[in-house]
C-alpha atoms as a PDB file:
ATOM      1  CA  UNK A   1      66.484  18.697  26.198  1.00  0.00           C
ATOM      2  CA  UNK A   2      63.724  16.517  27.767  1.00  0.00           C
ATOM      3  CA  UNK A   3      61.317  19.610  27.420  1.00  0.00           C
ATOM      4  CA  UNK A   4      61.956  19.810  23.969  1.00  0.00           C
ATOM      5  CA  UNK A   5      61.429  16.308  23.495  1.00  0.00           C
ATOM      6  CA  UNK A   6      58.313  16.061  25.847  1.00  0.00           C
ATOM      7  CA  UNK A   7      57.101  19.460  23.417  1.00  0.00           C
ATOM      8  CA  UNK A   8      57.945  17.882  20.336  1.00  0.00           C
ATOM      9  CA  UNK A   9      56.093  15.259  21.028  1.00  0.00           C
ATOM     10  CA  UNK A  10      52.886  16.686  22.383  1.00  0.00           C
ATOM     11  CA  UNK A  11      52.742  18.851  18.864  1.00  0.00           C
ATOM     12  CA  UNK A  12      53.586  15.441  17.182  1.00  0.00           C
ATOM     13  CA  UNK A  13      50.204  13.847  18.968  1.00  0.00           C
ATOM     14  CA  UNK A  14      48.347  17.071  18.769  1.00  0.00           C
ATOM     15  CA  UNK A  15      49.206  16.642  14.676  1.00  0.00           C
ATOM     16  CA  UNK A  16      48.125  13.262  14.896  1.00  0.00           C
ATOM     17  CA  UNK A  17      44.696  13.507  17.042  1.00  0.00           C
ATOM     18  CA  UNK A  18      43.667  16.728  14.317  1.00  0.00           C
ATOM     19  CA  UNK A  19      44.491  14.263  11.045  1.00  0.00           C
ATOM     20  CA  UNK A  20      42.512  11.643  12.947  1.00  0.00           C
ATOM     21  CA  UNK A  21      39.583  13.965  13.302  1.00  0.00           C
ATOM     22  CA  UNK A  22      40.067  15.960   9.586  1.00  0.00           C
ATOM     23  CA  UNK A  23      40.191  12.345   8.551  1.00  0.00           C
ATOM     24  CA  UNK A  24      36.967  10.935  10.638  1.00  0.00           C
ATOM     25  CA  UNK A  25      34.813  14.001   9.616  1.00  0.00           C
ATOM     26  CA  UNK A  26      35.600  13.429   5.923  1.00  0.00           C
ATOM     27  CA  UNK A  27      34.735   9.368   6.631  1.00  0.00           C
ATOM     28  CA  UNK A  28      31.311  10.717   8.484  1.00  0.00           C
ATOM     29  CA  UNK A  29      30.469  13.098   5.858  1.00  0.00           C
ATOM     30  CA  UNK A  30      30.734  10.502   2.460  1.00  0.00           C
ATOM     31  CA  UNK A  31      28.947   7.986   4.496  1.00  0.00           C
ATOM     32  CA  UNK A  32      26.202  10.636   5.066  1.00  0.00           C
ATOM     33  CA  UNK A  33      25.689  11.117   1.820  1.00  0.00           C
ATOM     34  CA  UNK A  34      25.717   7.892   0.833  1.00  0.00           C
ATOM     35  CA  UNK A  35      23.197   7.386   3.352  1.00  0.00           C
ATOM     36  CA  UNK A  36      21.280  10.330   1.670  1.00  0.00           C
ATOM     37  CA  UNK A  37      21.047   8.667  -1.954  1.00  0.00           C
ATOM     38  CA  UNK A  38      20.136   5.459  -0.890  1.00  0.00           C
ATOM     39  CA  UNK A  39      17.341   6.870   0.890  1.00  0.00           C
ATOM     40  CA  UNK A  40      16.256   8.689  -2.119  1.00  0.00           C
ATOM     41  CA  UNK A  41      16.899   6.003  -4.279  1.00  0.00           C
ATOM     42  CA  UNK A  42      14.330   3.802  -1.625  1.00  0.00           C
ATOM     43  CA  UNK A  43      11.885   6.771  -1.966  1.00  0.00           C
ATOM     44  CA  UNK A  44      12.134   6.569  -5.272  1.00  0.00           C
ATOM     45  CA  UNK A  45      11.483   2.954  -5.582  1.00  0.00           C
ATOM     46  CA  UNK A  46       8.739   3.266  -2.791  1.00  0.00           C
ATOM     47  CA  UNK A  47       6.498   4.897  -4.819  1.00  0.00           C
ATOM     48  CA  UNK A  48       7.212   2.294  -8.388  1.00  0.00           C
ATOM     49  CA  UNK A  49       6.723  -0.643  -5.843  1.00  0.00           C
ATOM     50  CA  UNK A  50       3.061   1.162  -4.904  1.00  0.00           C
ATOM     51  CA  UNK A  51       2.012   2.001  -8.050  1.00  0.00           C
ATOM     52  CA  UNK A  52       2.572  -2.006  -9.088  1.00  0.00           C
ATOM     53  CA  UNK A  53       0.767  -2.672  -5.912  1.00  0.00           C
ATOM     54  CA  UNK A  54      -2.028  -0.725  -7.112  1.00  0.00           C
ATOM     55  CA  UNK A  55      -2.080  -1.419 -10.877  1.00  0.00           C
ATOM     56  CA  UNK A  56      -1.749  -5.682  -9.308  1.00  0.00           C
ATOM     57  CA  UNK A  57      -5.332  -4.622  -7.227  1.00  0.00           C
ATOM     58  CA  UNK A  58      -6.228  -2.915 -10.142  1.00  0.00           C
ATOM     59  CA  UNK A  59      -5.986  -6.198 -12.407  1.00  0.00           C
ATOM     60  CA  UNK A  60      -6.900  -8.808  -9.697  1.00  0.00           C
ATOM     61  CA  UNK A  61     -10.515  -7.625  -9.541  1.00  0.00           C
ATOM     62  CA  UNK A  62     -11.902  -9.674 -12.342  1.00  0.00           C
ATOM     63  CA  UNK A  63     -10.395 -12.916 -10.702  1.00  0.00           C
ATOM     64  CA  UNK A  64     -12.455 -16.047  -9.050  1.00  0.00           C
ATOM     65  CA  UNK A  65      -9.691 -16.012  -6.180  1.00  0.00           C
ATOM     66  CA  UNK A  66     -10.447 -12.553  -5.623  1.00  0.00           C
ATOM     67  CA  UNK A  67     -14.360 -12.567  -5.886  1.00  0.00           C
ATOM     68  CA  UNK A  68     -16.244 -13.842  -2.675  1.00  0.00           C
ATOM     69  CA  UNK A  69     -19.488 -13.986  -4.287  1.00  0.00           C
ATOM     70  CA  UNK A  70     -17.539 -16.363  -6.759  1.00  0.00           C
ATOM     71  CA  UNK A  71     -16.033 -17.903  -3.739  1.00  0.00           C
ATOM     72  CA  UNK A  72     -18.905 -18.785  -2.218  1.00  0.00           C
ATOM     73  CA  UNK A  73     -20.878 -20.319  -5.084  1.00  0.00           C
ATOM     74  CA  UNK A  74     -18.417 -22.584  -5.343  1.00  0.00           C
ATOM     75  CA  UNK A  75     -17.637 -23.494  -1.686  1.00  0.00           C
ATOM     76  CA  UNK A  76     -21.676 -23.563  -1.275  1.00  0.00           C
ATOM     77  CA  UNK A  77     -21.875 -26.368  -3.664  1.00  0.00           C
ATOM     78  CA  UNK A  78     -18.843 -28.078  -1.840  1.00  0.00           C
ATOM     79  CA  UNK A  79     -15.737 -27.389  -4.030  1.00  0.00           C
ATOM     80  CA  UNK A  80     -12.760 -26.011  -3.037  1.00  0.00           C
ATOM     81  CA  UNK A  81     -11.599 -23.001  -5.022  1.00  0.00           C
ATOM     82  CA  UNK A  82      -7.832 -23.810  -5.156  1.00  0.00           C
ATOM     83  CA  UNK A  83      -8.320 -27.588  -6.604  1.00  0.00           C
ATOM     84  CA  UNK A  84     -11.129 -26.113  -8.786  1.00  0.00           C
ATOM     85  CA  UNK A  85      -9.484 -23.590 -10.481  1.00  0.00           C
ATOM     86  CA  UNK A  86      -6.454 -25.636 -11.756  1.00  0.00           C
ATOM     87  CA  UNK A  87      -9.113 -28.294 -12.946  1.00  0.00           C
ATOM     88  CA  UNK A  88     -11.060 -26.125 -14.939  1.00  0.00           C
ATOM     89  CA  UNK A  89      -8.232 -24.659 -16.454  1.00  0.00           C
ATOM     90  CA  UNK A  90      -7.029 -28.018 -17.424  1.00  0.00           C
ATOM     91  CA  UNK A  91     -10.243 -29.170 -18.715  1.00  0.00           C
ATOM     92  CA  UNK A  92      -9.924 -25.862 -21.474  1.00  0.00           C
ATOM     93  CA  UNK A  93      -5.946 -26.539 -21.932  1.00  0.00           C
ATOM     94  CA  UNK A  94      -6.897 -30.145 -22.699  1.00  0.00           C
ATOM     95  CA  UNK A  95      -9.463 -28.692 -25.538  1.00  0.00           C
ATOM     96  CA  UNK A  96      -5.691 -27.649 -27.428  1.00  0.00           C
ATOM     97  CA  UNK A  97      -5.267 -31.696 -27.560  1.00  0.00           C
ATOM     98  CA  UNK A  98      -8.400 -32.583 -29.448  1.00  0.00           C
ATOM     99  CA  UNK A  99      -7.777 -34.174 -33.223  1.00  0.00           C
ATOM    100  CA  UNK A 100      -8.430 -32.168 -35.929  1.00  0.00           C
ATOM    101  CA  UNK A 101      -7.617 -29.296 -37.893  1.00  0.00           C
ATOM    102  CA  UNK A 102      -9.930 -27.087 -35.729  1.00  0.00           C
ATOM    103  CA  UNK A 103     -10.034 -26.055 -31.944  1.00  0.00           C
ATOM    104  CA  UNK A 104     -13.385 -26.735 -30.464  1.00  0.00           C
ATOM    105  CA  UNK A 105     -13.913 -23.176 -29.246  1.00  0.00           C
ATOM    106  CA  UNK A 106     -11.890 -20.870 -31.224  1.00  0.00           C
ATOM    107  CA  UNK A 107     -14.017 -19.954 -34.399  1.00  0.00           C
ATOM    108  CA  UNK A 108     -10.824 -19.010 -36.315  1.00  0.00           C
ATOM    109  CA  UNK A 109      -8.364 -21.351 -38.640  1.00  0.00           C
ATOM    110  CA  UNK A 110      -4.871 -21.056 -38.504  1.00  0.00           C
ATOM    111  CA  UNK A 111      -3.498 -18.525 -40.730  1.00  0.00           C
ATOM    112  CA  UNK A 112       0.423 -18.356 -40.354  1.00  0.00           C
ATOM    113  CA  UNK A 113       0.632 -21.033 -42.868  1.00  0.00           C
ATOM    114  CA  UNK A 114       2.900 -23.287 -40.912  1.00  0.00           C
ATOM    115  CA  UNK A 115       0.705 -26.275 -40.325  1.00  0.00           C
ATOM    116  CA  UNK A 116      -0.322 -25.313 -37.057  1.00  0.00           C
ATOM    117  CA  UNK A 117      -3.455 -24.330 -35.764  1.00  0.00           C
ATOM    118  CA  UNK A 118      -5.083 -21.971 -33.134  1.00  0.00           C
ATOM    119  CA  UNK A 119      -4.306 -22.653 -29.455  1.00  0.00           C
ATOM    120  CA  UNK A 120      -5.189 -21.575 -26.405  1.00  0.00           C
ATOM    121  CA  UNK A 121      -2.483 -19.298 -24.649  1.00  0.00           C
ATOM    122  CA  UNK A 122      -3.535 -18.387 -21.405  1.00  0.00           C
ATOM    123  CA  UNK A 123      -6.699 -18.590 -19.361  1.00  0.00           C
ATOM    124  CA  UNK A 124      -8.517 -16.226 -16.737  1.00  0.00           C
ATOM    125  CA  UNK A 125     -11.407 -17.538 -14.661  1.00  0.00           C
ATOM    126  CA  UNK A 126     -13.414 -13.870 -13.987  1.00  0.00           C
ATOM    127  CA  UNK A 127     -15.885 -15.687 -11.775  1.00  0.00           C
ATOM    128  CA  UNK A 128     -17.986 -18.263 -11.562  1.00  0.00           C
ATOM    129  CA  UNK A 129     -19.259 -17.718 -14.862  1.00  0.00           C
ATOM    130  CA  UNK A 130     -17.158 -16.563 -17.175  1.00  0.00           C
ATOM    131  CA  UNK A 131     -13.702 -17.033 -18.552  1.00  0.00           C
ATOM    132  CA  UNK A 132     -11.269 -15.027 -20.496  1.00  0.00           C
ATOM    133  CA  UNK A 133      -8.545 -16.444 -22.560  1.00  0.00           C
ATOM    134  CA  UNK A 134      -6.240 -15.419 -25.540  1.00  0.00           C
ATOM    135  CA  UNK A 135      -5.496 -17.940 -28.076  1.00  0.00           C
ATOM    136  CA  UNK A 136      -2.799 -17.834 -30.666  1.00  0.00           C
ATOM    137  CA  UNK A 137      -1.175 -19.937 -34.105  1.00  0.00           C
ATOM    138  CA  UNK A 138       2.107 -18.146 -33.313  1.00  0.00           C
ATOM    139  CA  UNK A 139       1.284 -15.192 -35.607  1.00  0.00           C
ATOM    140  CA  UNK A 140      -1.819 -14.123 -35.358  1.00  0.00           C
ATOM    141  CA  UNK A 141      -3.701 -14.098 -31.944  1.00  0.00           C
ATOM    142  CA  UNK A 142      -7.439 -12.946 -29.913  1.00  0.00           C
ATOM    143  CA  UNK A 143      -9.245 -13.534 -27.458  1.00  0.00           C
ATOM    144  CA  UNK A 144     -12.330 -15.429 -26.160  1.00  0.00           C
ATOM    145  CA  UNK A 145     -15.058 -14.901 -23.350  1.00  0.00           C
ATOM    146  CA  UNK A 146     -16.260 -17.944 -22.951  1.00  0.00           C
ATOM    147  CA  UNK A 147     -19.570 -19.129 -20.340  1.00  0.00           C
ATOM    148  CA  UNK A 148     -18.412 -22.220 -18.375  1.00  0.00           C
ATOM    149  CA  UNK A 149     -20.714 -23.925 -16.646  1.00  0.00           C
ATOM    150  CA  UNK A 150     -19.933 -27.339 -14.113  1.00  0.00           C
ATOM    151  CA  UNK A 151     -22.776 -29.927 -14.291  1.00  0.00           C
ATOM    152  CA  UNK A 152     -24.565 -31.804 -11.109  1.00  0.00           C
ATOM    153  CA  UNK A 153     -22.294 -34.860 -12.325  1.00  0.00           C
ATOM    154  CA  UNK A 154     -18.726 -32.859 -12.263  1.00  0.00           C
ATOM    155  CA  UNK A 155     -18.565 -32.173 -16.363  1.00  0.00           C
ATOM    156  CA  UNK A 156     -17.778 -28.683 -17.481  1.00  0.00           C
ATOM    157  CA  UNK A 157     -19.675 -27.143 -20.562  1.00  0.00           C
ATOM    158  CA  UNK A 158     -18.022 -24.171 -22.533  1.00  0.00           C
ATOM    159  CA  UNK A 159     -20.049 -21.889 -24.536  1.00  0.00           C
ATOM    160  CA  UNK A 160     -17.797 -19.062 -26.156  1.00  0.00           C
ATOM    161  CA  UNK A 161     -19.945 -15.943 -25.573  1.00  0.00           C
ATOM    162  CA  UNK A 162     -17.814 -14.247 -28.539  1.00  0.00           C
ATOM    163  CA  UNK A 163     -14.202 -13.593 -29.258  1.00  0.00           C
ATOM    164  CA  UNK A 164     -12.106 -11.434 -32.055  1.00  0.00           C
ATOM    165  CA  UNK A 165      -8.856 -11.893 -33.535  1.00  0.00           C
ATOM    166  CA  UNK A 166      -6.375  -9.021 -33.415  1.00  0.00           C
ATOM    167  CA  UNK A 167      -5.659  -7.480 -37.057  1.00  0.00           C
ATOM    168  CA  UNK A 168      -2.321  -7.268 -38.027  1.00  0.00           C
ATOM    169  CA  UNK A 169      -0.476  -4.217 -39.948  1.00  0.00           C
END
C-alpha cells in the first residue's frame, strides 16, 4: 500500500514537473517572439528616426546658428549669437505692428477681403546677411529674402532683395 502511494505520487510530481516545463517553454517561446517584433519594430523606427536626422542636417544648413563664418562675424563685432538672433527677429515681427494699410516690406496688399492685411509668418536668419521669411493675410501667402544689415549704432536696416506670392487654384 505505501508503495503504491509513494508510486502514485512520484507519477503525480513527474505530471506536475512536465506541465511546469510544457508550460515554461510555451511562456519562453511568446516572450521570444515578442522580443522579436519589438526589435523589428525598433529597426524599423531606427532607420525613420535617421532619415529625420538627416533631412533636420539637411534643412539646418542655411541657418546663422549653424554657420561659423556667420558666427564669427557676429561674435567678431562683439554680439552674442543667441541674444542676437531673437532681437533681430523681433525687430522684423515688430514691422507686423506698424499703422497702416500696408506692411513696410511686403510689396503685396491684402487680398482675402477680410480687412486684414499681409503679415509676416515666420522668419529664418540664413546668415549674417540674409533672411528668409513667409508672410501671409490668412489666404493667400509668399515669401521674402530680405538683406538685413545692423548699423555701428545697433539699428537694423531691411532691404527685401525680392519675394513672390504663391498663386492659388
Amino acid at each position: 500500500m505505501k508503495n503504491r502511494i509513494f508510486m502514485y505520487l512520484f507519477i503525480f510530481s513527474l505530471l506536475l514537473v512536465l506541465f511546469q516545463y510544457v508550460n515554461a517553454k510555451h511562456i519562453l517561446e511568446d516572450y521570444e517572439k515578442k522580443l522579436d517584433r519589438k526589435v523589428l519594430r525598433e529597426e524599423k523606427y531606427a532607420d525613420t528616426i535617421n532619415q529625420l536626422r538627416d533631412k533636420i542636417l539637411v534643412a539646418s544648413e542655411f541657418s546663422i546658428e549653424n554657420s561659423e563664418q556667420a558666427m564669427t562675424f557676429y561674435e567678431n563685432k562683439g554680439y552674442r549669437i543667441d541674444e542676437l538672433v531673437p532681437f533681430i527677429k523681433d525687430q522684423m515681427y515688430d514691422l507686423n505692428t506698424v499703422k497702416g494699410d500696408e506692411h513696410p516690406l511686403i510689396p503685396y496688399a491684402a487680398m482675402s477681403g477680410n480687412g486684414g492685411r499681409m503679415l509676416i509668418d515666420h522668419i529664418r536668419l540664413l546668415n549674417h546677411e540674409w533672411i528668409i521669411a513667409n508672410f501671409s493675410d490668412g489666404k493667400y501667402w509668399g515669401e521674402l529674402l530680405v538683406k538685413y544689415e545692423l548699423t555701428d549704432d545697433k539699428q537694423l536696416k531691411f532691404n527685401v532683395l525680392d519675394s513672390f506670392l504663391y498663386p492659388t487654384n
